[in-house]
N, C-alpha and C. Protein backbone atom coordinates (compact mmCIF):
# COMPACT_ATOMS: atom_id res chain seq x y z
N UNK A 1 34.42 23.51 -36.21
CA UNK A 1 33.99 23.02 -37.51
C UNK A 1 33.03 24.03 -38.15
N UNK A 2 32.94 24.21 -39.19
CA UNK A 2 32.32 25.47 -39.99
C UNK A 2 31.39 24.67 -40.62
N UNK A 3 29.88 25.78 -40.27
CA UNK A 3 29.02 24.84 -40.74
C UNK A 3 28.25 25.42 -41.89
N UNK A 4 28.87 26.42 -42.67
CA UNK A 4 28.53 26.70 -44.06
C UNK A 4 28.20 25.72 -44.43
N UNK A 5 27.29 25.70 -45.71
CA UNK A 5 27.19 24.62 -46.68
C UNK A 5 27.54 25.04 -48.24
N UNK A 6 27.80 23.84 -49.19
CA UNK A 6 27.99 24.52 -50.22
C UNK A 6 26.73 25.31 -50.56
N UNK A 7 25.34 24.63 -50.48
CA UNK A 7 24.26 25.35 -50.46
C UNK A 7 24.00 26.69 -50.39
N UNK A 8 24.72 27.16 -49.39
CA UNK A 8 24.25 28.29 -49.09
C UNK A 8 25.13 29.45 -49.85
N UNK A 9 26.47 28.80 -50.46
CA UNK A 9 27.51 29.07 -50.92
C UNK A 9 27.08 29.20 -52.38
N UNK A 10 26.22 28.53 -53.03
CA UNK A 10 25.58 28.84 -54.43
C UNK A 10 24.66 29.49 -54.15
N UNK A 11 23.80 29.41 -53.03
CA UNK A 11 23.01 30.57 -52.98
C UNK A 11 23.46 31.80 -53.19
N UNK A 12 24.54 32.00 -52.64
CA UNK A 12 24.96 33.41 -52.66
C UNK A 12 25.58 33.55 -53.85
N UNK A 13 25.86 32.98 -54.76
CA UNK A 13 26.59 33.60 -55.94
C UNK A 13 25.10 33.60 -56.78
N UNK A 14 23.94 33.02 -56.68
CA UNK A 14 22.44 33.52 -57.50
C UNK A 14 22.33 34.91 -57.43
N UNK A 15 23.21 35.63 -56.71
CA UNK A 15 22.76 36.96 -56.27
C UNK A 15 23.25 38.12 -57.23
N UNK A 16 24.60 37.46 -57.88
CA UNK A 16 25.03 38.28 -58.84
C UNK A 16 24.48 37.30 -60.33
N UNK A 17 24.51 38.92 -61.33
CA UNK A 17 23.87 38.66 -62.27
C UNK A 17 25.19 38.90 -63.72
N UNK A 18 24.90 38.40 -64.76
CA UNK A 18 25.75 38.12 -65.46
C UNK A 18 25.50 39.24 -66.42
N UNK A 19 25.73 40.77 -66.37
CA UNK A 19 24.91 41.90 -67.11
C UNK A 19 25.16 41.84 -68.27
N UNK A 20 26.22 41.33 -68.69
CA UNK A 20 25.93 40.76 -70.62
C UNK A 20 24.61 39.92 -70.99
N UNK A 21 23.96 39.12 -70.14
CA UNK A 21 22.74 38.31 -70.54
C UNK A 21 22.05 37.91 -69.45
N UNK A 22 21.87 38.88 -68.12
CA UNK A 22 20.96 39.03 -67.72
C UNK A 22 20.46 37.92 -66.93
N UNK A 23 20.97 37.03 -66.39
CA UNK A 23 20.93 35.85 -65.81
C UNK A 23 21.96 35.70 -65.05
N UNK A 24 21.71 35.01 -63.56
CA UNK A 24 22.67 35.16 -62.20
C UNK A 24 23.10 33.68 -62.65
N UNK A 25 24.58 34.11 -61.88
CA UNK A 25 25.44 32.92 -62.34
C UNK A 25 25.37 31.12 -62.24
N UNK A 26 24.24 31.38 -60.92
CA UNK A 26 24.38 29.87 -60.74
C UNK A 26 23.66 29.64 -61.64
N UNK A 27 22.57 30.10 -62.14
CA UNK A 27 21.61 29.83 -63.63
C UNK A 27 22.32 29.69 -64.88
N UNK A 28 23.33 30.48 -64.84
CA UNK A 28 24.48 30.14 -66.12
C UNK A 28 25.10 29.26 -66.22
N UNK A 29 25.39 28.01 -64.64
CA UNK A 29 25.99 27.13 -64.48
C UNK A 29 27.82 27.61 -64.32
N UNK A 30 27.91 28.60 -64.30
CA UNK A 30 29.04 29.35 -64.39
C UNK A 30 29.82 28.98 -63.03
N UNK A 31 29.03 28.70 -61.96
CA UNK A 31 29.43 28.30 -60.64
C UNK A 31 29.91 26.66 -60.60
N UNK A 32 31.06 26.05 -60.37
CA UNK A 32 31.32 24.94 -60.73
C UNK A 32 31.46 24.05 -59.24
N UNK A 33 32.05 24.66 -58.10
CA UNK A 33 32.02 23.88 -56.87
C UNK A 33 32.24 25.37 -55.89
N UNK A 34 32.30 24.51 -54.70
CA UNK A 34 32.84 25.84 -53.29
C UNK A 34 33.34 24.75 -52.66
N UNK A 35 34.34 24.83 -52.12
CA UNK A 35 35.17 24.81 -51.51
C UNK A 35 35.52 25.33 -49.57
N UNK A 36 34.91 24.66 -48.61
CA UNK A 36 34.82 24.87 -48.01
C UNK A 36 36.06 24.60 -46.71
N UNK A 37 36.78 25.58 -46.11
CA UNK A 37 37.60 24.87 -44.88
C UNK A 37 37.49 24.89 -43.86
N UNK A 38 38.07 23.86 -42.30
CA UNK A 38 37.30 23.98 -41.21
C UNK A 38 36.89 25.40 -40.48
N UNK A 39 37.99 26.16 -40.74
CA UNK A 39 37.74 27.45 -40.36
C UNK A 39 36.88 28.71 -41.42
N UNK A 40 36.24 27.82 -41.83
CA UNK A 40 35.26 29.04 -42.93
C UNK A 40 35.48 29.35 -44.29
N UNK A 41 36.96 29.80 -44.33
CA UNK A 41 37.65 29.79 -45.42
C UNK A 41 36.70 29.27 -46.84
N UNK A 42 36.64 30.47 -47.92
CA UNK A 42 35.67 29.16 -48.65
C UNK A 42 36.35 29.97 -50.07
N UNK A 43 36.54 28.72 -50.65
CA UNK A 43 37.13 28.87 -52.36
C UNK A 43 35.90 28.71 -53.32
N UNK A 44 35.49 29.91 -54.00
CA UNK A 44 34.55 29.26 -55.30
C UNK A 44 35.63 28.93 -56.45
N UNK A 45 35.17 27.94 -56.97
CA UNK A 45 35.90 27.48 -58.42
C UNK A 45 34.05 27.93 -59.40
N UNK A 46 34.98 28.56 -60.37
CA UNK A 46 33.93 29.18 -61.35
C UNK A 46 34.62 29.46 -62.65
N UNK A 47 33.63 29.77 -63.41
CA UNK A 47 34.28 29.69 -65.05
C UNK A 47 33.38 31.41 -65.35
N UNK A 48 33.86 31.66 -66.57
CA UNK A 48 33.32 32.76 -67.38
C UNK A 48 32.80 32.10 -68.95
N UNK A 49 31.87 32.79 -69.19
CA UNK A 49 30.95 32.30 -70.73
C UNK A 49 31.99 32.61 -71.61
N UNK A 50 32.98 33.64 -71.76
CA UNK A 50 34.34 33.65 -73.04
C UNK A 50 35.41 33.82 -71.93
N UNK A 51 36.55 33.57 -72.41
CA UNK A 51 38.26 34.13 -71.92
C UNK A 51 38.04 35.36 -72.04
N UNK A 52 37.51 35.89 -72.93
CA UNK A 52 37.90 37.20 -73.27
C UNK A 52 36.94 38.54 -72.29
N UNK A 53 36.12 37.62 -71.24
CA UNK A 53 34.90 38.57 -70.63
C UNK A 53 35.83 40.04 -70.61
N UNK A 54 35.54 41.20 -70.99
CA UNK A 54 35.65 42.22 -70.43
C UNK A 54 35.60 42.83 -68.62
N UNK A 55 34.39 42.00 -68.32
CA UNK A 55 33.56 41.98 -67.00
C UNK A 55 34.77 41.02 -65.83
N UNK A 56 35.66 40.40 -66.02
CA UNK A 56 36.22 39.22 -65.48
C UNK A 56 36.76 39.16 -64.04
N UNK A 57 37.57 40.87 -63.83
CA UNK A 57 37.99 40.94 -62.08
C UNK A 57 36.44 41.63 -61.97
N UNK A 58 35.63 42.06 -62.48
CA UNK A 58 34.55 42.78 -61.27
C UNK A 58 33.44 41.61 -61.34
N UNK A 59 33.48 40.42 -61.95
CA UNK A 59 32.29 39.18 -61.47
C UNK A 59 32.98 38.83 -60.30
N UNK A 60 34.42 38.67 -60.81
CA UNK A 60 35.14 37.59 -59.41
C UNK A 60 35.35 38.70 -58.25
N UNK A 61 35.16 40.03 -58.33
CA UNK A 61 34.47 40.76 -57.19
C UNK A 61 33.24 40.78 -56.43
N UNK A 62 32.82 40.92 -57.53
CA UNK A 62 31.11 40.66 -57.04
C UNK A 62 30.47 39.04 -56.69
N UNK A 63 31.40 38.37 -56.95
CA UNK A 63 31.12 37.06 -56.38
C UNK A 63 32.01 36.77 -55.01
N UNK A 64 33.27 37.54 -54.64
CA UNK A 64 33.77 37.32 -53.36
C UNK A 64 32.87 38.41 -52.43
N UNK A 65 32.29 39.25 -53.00
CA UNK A 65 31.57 40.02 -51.98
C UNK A 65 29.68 39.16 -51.32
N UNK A 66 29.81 38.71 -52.50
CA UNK A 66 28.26 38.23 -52.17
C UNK A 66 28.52 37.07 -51.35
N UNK A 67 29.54 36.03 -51.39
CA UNK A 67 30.11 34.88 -50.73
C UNK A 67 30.57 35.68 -49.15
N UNK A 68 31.28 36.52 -49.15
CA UNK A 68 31.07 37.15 -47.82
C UNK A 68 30.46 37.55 -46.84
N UNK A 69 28.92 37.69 -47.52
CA UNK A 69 28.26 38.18 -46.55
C UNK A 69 27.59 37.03 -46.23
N UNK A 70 27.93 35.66 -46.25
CA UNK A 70 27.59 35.00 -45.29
C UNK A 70 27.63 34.71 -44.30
N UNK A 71 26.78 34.58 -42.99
CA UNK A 71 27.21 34.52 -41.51
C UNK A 71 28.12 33.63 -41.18
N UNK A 72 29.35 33.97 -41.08
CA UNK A 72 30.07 33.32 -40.51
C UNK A 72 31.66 33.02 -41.10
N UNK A 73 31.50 33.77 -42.33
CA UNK A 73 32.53 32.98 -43.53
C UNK A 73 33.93 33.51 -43.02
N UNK A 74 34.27 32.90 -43.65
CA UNK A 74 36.06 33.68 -43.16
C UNK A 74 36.63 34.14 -44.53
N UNK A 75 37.99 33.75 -44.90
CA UNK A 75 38.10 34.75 -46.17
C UNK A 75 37.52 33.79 -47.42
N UNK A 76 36.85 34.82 -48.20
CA UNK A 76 37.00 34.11 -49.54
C UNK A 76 37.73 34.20 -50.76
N UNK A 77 37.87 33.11 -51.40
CA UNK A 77 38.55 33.32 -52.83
C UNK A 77 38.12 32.60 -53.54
N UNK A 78 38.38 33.61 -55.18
CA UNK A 78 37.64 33.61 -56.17
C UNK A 78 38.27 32.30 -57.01
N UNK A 79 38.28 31.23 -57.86
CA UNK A 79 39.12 30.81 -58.79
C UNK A 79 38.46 30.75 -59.82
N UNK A 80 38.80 31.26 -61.11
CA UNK A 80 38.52 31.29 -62.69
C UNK A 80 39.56 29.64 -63.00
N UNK A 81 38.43 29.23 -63.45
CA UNK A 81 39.00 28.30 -64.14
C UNK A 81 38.66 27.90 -65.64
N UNK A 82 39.65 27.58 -66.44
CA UNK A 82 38.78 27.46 -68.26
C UNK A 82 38.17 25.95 -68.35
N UNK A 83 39.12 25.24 -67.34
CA UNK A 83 38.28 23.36 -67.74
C UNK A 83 37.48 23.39 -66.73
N UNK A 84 36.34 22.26 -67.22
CA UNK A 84 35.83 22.45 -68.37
C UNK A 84 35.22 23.91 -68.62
N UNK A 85 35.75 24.04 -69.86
CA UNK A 85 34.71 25.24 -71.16
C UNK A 85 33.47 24.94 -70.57
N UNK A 86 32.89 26.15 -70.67
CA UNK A 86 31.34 26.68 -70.59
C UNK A 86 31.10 26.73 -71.85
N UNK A 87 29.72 25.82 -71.41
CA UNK A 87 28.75 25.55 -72.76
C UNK A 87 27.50 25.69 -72.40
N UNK A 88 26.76 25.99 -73.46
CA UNK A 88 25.25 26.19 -72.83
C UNK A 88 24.47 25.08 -72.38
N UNK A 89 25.05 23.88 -72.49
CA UNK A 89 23.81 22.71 -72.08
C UNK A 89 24.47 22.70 -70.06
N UNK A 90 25.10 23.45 -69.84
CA UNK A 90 25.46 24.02 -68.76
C UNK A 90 24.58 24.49 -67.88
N UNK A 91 23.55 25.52 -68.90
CA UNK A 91 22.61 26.39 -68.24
C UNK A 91 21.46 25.96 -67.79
N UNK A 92 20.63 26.65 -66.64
CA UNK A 92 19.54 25.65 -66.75
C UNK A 92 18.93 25.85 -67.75
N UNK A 93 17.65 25.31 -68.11
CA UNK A 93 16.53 25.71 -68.63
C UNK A 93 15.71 26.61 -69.34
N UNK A 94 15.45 27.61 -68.48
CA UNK A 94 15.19 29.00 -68.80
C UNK A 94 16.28 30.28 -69.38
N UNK A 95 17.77 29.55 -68.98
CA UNK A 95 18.44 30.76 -69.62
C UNK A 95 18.78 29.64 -71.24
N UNK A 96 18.46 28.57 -71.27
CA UNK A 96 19.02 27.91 -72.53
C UNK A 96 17.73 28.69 -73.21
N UNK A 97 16.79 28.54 -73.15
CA UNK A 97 15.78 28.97 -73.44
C UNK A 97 15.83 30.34 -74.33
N UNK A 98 15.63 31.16 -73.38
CA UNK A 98 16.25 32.46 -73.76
C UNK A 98 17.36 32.69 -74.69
N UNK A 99 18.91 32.04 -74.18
CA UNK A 99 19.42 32.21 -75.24
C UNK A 99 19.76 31.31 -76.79
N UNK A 100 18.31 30.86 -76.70
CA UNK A 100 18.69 29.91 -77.94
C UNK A 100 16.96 30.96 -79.09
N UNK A 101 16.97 32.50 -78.50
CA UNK A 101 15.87 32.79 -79.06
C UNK A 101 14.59 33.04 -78.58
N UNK A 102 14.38 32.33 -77.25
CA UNK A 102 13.38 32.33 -76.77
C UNK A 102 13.05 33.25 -75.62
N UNK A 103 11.98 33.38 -74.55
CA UNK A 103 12.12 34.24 -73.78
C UNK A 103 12.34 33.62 -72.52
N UNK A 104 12.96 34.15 -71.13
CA UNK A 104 12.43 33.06 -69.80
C UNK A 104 11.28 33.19 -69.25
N UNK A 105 10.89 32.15 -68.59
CA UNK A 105 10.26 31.47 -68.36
C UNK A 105 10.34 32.06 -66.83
N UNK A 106 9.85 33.32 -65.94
CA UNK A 106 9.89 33.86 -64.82
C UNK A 106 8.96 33.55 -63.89
């Protein structure tokens, strides 16, 4: 039995940062579930802020790499999904903050 957690599984996607606006993904809310199987195996389901990201295979790179280096994981995979649309009441706090004008809150 694999004793990842999703926990630790959003932890690791905080690690990459979203370089259009500067804020790591689980803060963007961009991270939607993980997906965990008995043997390690772990699926992120995740969204992007437009369809159109430019950035789109190297997040869902940089998010199967950071999900990897967890002790123990087995393979991972990435899923982009559009439902639900990303919206900003999505984000926490500090990046609504920021991007509604303001600065974060560090």
């Amino acid at each position: 039995m694999c004793e990842i957690t999703k926990e630790q599984v959003f932890e690791a996607t905080a690690t990459v940062i979203d370089p259009e606006v500067g804020f790591n993904l689980r803060e963007m809310g961009l991270i939607y579930d993980a997906i965990i199987g008995e043997s390690c195996n772990i699926t992120v389901v995740m969204t992007l802020s437009t369809r159109g990201c430019p950035l789109h295979q190297m997040i869902k790179t940089w998010v199967q790499e950071a999900v990897e280096k967890i002790d123990g994981a087995g393979i991972v995979d990435v899923e982009v999904v559009w439902e639900p649309a990303w919206n900003i009441s999505m984000a926490d706090d500090n990046v609504k903050e920021a991007l509604a004008g303001g600065s974060p809150q560090f």
